[in-house]
Protein backbone atom coordinates (compact mmCIF):
# COMPACT_ATOMS: atom_id res chain seq x y z
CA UNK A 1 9.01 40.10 26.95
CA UNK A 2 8.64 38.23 23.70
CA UNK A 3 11.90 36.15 24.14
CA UNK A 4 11.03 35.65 27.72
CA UNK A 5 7.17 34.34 27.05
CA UNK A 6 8.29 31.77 23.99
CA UNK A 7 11.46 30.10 26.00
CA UNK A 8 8.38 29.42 29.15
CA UNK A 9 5.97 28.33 26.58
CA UNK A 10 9.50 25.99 25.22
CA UNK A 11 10.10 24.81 28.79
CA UNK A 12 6.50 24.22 29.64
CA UNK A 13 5.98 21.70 26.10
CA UNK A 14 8.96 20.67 27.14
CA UNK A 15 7.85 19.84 30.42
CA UNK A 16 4.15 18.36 28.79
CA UNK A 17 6.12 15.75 26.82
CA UNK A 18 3.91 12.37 27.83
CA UNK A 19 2.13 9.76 26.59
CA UNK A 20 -1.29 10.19 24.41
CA UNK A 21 -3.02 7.38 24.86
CA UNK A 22 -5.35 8.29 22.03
CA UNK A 23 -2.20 8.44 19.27
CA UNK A 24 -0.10 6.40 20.80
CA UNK A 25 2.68 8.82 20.83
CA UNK A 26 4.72 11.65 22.48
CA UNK A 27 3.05 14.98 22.79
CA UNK A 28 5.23 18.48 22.75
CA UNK A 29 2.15 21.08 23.10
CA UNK A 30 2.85 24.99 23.41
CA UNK A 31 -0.87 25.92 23.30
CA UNK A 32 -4.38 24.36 22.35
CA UNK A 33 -3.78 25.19 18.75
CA UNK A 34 -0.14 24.20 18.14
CA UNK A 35 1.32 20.97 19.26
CA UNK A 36 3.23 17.77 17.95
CA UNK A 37 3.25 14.04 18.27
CA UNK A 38 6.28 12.08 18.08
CA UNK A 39 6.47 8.57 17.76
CA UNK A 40 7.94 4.93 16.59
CA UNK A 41 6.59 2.28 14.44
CA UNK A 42 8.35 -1.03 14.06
CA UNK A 43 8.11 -4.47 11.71
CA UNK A 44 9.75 -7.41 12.67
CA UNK A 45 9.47 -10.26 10.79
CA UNK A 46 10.71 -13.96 10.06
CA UNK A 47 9.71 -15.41 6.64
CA UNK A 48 10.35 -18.99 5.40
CA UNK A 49 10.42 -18.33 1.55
CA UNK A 50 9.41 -21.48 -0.48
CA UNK A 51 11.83 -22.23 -3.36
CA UNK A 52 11.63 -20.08 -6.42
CA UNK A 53 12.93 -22.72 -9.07
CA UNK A 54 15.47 -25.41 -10.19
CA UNK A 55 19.09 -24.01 -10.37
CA UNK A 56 21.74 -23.13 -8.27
CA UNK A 57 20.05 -20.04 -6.88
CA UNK A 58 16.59 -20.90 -6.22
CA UNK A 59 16.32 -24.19 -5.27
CA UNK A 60 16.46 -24.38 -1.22
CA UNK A 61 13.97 -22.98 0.76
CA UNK A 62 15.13 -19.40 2.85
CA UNK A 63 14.59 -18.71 6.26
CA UNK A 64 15.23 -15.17 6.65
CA UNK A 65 14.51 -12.95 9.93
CA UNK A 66 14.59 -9.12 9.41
CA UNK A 67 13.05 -5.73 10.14
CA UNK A 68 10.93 -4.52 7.60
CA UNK A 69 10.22 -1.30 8.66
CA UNK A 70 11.44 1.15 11.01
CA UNK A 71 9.45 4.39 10.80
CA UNK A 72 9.57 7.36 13.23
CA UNK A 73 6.91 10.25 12.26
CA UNK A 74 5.94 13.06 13.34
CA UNK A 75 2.14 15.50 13.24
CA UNK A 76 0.46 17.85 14.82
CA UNK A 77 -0.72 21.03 13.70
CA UNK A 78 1.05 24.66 14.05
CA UNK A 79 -2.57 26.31 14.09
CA UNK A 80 -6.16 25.14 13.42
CA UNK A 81 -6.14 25.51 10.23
CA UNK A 82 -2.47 24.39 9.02
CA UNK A 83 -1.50 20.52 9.97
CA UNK A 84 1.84 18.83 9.24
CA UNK A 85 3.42 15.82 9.31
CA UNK A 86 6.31 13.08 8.44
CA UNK A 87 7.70 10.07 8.09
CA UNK A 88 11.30 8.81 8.35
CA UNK A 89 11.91 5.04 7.61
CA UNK A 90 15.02 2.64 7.46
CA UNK A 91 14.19 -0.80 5.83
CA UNK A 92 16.15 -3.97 6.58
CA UNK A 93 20.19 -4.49 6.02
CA UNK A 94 19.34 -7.69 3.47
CA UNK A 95 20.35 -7.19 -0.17
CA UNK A 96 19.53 -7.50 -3.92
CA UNK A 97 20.72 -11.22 -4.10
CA UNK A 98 18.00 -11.70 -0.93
CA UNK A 99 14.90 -9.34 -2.02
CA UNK A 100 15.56 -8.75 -5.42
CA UNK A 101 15.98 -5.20 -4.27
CA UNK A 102 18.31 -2.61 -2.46
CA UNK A 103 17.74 -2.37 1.34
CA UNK A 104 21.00 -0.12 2.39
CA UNK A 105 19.28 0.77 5.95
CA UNK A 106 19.85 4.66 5.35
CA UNK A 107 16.61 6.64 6.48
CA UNK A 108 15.06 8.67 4.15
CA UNK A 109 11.64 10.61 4.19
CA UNK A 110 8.92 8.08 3.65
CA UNK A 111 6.19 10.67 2.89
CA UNK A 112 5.13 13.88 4.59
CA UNK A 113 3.14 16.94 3.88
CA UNK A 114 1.29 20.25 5.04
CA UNK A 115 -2.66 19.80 4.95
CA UNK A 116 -4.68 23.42 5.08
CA UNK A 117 -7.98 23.19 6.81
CA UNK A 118 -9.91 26.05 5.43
CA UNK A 119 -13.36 24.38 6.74
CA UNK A 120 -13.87 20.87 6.59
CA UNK A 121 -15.39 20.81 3.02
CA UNK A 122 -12.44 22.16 1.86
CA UNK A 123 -8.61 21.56 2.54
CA UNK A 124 -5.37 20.91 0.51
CA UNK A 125 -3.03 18.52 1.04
CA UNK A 126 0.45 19.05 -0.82
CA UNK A 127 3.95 17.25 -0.57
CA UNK A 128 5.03 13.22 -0.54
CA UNK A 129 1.61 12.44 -0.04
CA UNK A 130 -0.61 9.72 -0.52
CA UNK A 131 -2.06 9.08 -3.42
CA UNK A 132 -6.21 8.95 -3.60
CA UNK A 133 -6.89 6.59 -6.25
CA UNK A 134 -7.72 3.08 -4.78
CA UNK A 135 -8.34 2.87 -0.84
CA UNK A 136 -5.29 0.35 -1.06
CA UNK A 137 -3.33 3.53 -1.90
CA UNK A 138 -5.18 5.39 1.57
CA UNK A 139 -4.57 2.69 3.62
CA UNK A 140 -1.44 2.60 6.57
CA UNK A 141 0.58 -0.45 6.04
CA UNK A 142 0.69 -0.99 10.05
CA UNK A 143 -3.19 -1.35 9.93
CA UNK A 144 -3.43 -4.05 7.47
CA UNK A 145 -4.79 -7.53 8.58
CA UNK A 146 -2.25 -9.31 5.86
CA UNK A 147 0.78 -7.71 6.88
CA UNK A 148 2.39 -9.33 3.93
CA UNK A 149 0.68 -6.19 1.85
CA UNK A 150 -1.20 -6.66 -1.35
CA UNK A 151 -0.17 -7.96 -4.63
CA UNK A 152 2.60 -10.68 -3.63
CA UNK A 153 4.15 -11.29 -7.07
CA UNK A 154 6.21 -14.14 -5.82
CA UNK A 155 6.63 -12.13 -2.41
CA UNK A 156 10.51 -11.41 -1.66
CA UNK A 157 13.58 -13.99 -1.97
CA UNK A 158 14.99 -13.91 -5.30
CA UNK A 159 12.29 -11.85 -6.51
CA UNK A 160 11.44 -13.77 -9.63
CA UNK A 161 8.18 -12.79 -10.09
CA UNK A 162 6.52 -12.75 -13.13
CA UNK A 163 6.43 -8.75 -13.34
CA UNK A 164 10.40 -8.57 -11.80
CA UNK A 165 12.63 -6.24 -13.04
CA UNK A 166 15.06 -8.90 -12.69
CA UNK A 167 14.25 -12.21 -14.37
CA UNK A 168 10.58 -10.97 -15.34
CA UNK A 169 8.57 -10.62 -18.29
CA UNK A 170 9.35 -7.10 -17.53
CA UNK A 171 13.05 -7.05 -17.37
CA UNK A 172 13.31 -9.41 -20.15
CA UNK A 173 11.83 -6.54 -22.49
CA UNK A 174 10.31 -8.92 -24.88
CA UNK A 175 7.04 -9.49 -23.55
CA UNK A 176 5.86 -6.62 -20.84
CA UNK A 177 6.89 -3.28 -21.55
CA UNK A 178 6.08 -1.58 -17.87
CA UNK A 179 4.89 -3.40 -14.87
CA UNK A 180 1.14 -2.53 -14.06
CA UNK A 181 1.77 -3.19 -10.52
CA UNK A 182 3.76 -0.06 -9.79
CA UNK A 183 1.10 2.16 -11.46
CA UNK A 184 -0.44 1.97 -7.50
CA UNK A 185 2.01 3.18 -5.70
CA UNK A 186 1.29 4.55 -2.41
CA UNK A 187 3.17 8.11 -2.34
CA UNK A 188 4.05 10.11 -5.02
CA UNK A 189 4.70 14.31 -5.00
CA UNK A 190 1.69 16.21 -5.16
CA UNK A 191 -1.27 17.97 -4.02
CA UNK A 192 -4.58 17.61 -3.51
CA UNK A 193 -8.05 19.11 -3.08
CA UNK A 194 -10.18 17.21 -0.70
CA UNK A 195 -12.68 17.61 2.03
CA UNK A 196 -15.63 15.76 4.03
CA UNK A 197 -19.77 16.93 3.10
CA UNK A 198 -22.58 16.48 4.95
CA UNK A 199 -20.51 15.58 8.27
CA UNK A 200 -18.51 12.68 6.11
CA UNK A 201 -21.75 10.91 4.68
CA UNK A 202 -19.80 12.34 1.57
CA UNK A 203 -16.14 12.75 0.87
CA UNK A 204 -13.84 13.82 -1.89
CA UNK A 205 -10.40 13.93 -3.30
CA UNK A 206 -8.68 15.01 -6.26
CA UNK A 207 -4.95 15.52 -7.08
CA UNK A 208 -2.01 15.98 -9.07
CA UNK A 209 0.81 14.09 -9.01
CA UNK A 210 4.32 13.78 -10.71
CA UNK A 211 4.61 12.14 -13.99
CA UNK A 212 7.33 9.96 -12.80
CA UNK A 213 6.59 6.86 -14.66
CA UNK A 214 6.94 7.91 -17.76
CA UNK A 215 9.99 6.05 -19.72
CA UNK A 216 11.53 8.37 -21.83
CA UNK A 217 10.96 11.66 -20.23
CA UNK A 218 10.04 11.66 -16.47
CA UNK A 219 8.28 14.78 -14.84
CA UNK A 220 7.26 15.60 -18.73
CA UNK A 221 3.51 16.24 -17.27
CA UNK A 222 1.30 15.06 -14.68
CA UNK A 223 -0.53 12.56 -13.53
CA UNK A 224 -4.25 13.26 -12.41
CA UNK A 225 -6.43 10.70 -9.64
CA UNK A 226 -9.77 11.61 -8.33
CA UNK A 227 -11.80 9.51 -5.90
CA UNK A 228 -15.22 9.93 -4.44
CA UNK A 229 -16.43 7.91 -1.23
CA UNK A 230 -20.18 7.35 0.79
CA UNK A 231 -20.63 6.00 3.87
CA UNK A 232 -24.44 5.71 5.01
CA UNK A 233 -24.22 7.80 7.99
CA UNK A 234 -27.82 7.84 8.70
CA UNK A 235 -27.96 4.26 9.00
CA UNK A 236 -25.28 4.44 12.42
CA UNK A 237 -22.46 4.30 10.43
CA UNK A 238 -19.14 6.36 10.94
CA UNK A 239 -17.05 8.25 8.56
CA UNK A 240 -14.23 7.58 8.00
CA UNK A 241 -12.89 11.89 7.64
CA UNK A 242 -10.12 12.98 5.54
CA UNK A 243 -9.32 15.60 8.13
CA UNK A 244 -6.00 14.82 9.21
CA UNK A 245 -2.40 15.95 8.01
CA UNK A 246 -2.15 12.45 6.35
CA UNK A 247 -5.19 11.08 5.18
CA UNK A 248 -4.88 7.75 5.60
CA UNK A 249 -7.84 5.19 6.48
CA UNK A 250 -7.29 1.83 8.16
CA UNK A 251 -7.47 -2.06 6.93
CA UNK A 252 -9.55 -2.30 10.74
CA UNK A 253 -10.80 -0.33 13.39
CA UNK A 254 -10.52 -3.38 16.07
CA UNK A 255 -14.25 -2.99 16.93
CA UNK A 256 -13.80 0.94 17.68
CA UNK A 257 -16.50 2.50 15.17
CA UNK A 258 -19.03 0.68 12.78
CA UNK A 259 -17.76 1.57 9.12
CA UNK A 260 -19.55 1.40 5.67
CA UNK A 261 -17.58 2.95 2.58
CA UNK A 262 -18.00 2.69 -1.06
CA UNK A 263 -15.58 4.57 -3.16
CA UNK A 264 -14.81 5.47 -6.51
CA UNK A 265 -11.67 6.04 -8.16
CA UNK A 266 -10.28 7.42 -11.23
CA UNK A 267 -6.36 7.63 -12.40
CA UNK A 268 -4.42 8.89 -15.61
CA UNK A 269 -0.85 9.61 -16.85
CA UNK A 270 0.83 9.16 -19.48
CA UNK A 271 4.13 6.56 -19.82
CA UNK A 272 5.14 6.45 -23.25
CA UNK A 273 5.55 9.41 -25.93
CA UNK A 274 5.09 8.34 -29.48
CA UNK A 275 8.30 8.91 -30.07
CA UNK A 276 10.11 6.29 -28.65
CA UNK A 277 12.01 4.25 -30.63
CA UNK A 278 10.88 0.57 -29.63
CA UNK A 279 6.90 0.93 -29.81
CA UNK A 280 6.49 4.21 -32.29
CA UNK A 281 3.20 5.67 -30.37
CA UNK A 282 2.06 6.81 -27.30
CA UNK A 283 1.10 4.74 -24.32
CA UNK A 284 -1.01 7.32 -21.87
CA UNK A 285 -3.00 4.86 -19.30
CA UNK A 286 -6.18 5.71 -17.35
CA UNK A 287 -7.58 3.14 -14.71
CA UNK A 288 -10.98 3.46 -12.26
CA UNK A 289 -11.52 1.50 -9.59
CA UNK A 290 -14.63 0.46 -7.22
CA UNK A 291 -14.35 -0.72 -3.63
CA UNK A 292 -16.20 -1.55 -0.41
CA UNK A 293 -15.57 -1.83 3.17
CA UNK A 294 -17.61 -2.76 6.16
CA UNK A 295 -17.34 -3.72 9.50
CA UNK A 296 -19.04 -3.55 12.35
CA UNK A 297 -19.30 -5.14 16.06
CA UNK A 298 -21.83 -7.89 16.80
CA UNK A 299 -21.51 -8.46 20.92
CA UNK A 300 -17.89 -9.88 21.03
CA UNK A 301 -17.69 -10.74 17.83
CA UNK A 302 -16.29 -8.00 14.93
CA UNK A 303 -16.53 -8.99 11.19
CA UNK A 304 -14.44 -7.00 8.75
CA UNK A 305 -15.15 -7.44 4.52
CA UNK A 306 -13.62 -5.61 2.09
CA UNK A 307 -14.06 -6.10 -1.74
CA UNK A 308 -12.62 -4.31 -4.49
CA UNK A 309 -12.07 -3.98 -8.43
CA UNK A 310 -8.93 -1.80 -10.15
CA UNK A 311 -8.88 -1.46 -14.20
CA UNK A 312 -5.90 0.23 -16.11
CA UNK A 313 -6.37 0.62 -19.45
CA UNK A 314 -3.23 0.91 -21.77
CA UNK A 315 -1.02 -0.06 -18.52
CA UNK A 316 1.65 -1.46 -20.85
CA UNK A 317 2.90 -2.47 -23.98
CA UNK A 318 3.05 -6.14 -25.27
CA UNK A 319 4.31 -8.39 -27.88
CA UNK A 320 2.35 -10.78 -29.70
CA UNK A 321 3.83 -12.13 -32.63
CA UNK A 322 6.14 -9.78 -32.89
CA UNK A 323 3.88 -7.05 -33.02
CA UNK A 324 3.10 -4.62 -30.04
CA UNK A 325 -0.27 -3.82 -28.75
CA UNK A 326 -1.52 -2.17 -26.12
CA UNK A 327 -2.43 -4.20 -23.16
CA UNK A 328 -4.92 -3.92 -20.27
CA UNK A 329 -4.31 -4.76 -16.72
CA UNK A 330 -7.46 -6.32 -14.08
CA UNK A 331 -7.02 -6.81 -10.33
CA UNK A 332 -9.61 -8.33 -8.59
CA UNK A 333 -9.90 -8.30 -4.48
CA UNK A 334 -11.42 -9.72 -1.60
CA UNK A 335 -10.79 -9.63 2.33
CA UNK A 336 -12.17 -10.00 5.26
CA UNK A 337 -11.41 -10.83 9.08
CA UNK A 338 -13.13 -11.93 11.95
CA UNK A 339 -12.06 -10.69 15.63
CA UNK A 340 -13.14 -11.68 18.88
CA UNK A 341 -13.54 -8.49 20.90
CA UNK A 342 -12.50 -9.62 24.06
CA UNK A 343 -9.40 -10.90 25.35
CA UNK A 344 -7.85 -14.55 25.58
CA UNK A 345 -4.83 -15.15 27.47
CA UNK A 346 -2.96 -11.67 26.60
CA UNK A 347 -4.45 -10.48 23.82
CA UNK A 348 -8.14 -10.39 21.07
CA UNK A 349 -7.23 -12.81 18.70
CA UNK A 350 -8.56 -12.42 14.99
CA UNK A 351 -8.50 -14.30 11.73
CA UNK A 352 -8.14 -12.76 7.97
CA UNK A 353 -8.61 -13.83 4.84
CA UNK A 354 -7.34 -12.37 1.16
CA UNK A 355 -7.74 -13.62 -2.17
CA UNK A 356 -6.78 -11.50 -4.90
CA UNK A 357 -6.46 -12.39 -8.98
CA UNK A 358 -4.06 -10.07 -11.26
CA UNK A 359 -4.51 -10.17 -15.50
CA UNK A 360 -2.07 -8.77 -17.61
CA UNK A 361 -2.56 -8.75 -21.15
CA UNK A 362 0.16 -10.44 -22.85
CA UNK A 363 1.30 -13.07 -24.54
CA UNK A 364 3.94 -16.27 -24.53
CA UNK A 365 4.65 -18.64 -26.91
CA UNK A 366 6.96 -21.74 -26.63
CA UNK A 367 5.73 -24.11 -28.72
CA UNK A 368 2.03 -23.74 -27.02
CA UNK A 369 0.85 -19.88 -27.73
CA UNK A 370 -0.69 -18.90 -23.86
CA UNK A 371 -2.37 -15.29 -23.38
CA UNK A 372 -3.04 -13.20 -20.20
CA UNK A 373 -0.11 -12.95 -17.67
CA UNK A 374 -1.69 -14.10 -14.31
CA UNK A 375 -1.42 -15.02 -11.18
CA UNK A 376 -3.86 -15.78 -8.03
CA UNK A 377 -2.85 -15.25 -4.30
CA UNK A 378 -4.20 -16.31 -1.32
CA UNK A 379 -3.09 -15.22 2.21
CA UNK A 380 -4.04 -16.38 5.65
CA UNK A 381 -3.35 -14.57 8.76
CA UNK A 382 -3.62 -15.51 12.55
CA UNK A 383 -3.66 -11.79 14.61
CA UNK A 384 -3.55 -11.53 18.19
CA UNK A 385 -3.67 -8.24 19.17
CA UNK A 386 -1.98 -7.57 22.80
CA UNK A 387 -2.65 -3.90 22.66
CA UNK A 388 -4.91 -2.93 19.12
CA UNK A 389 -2.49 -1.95 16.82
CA UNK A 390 0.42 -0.63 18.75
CA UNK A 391 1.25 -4.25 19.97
CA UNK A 392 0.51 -7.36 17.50
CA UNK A 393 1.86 -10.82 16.64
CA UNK A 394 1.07 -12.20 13.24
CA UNK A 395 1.24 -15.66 12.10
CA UNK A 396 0.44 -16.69 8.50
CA UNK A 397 1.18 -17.81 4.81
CA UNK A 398 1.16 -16.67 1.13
CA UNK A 399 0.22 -19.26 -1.53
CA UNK A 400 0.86 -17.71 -5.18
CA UNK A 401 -0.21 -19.43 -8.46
CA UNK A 402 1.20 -18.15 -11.83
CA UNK A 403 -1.70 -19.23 -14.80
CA UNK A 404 -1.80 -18.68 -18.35
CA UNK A 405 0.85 -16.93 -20.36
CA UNK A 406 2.92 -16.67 -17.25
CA UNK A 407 3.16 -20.29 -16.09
CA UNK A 408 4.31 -20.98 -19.23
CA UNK A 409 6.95 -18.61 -19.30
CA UNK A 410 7.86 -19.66 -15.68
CA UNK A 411 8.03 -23.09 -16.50
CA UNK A 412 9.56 -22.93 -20.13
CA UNK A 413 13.28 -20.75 -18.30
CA UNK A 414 15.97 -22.65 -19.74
CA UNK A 415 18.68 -21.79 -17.43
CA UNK A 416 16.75 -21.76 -14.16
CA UNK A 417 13.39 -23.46 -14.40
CA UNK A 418 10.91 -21.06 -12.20
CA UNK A 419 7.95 -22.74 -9.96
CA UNK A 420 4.67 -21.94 -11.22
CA UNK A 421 3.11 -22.11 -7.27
CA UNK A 422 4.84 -21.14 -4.03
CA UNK A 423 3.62 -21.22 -0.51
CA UNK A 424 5.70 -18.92 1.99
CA UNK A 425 4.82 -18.66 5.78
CA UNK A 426 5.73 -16.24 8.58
CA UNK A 427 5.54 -14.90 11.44
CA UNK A 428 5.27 -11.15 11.90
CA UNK A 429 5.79 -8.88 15.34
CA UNK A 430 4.14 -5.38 14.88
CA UNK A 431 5.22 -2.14 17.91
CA UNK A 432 3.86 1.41 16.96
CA UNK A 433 4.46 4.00 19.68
């Protein structure tokens, strides 16, 4: 009877296998407490790449059309209080000489994880997970109103930023030990504790992660984030609950749900052990970050701001004068868009905003001694939405400017003289199903 009652209960989620309109997905459901969504996201984009410099490599501009991601994921839950979920991605077939990086289009797990829901104040969340430090970190990339993502250190073709591995202060070695940047990555092994109080007004999160940064001996420890968020609830506004297999929180809710949310962050590891041979001490950074978001619907009209600070302290090593210090990395943030909640020809059109500033310590000296490796970024972005996030065209541009230490360096290359200020544009075509 056993064998006979699980192949109907196969046949009849086979036989359920539809559309949710609420996920946007595929729905295989044997009961009311154990089901799955399947899905597809997509990003297709064309990008006109300003030119990155002088010589024989850099100096046209590149018009280059691609998919950036291809994702298919699954989640659902196998009872009420175990969730699960995954996500496998392909990037596009461009390579190194394009990006600056590998993109072999083989699909690998993007992230994934089990989530126990013991009671809503208290779950666990363990496996390639996100990581709760900033809400940058929380947020889904196919939610984000710059779909050019944050921190656009020269942005893609011939990836000559001034923290590239490649032709960098950072590959170079002599000025930038570590790249600050990739101290917020999105997903990293781990688990955390976590859970919503008071109905979300309060919400919580703290994890381990892998130690995989660290330079001479990876997975040596661990690497520890907390973060802490409020959102005014008795004012009208929603939570924005951790209670989901993933976690993740949204650049915009299109109008949906009035949102207020002021978080906290705190992050440590260490990267260097004293006994490396180049620096002779430790390098063990710590960073805290503080971060707002709001938005909420006025008639047709739905204004999104988001604001936001990120510290690291000891997030590298640098030379000045031959001597290393320890340096300090600052990120400042600010974003906002404004969408009109109805629709025009096909779709609710919407424009965003982001500024953001990024200080290194460092230093460079060519004849004219210039401190603090910075840069400032503005990015503009035209949405129309035909169908929220599940059907969007994107039209837009990047404009980076390198300051300080780092125009210097960019301007004082030898072999390939590097532009201190780019401007890219593109236009980006955005499917999740």
């Amino acid at each position: 009877m056993k064998v006979a009652r699980w192949k109907v209960l196969g046949v009849a989620g086979a036989l359920v296998l539809g559309y949710a309109v609420t996920t946007q997905a595929a729905q295989i459901k044997v009961d009311e407490d154990t089901f799955a969504d399947f899905g597809y996201n997509m990003k297709i984009m064309y990008q006109n790449f300003d030119e990155r410099g002088k010589g024989d490599l850099d100096d046209w501009k590149k018009n280059v059309f691609d998919i950036k991601d291809s994702r298919f994921y699954i989640s659902g839950q196998v009872s009420k209080m175990v969730q699960f979920y995954g996500e496998w991605n392909a990037s596009g077939a461009y390579g190194k000489e394009t990006y600056g990086y590998a993109k072999d289009n083989k699909v690998g797990l993007a992230e994934g994880g089990v989530n126990f829901v013991f009671m809503p104040e208290l779950q666990v969340r363990a496996g390639k997970v996100r990581v709760p430090f900033t809400r940058y970190q929380m947020t889904s990339s196919y939610s984000l109103i710059i779909p050019t993502d944050a921190w656009y250190d020269k942005g893609g073709a011939n990836a000559t930023g001034i923290f590239s591995k490649d032709t960098g202060v950072v590959g170079e070695g002599k000025y930038i030990s570590t790249n600050p940047l990739e101290l917020i990555g999105r997903v990293d092994g781990g688990l955390i504790v976590h859970g919503d109080i008071a109905n979300g007004m309060f919400r919580y999160n703290v994890g381990v992660f892998n130690e995989d940064k660290r330079k001479d001996e990876a997975f040596k420890g661990l690497q520890w984030v907390a973060r802490v968020e409020f959102t005014p609830t008795m004012l009208g506004f929603a939570p924005e609950s951790t209670t989901s297999p993933h976690g993740k929180v949204s650049d915009t809710y299109l109008g949906k749900k009035d949102v207020l949310t002021i978080g906290l962050g705190y992050y440590k590891e260490k990267l260097y052990d004293e006994e490396n041979t180049t620096y002779n001490e430790s390098l063990e950074a710590d960073g805290w970050t503080a971060d707002l978001f709001f938005e909420k619907k006025f008639g047709c009209w739905v204004p999104n701001l988001q604001l936001g600070y990120i510290k690291l302290n000891d997030s590298h090593f640098y030379n000045e004068t031959n001597v290393w210090k320890k340096g300090d990395t600052s990120i400042w943030y600010a974003q906002g868009q404004l969408l009109y909640d109805a629709v025009v020809g096909f779709g609710k059109p919407a424009l965003a905003i982001r500024y953001e500033n990024v200080e290194a310590d460092g230093q460079y000296d060519a004849g004219n001694i210039k401190k603090d490796f910075a840069f400032d970024r503005w990015g503009v972005a035209f949405n129309y939405y035909l169908k929220g996030q599940a059907a969007r065209v994107s039209l837009g541009f990047d404009k980076v400017e390198y300051d300080d230490a780092a125009k210097l360096y960019l301007e004082s290359q030898t072999k390939t003289k590097k532009e201190d200020s780019i401007t890219d544009y593109y236009l980006y075509i955005q499917t999740m199903f």
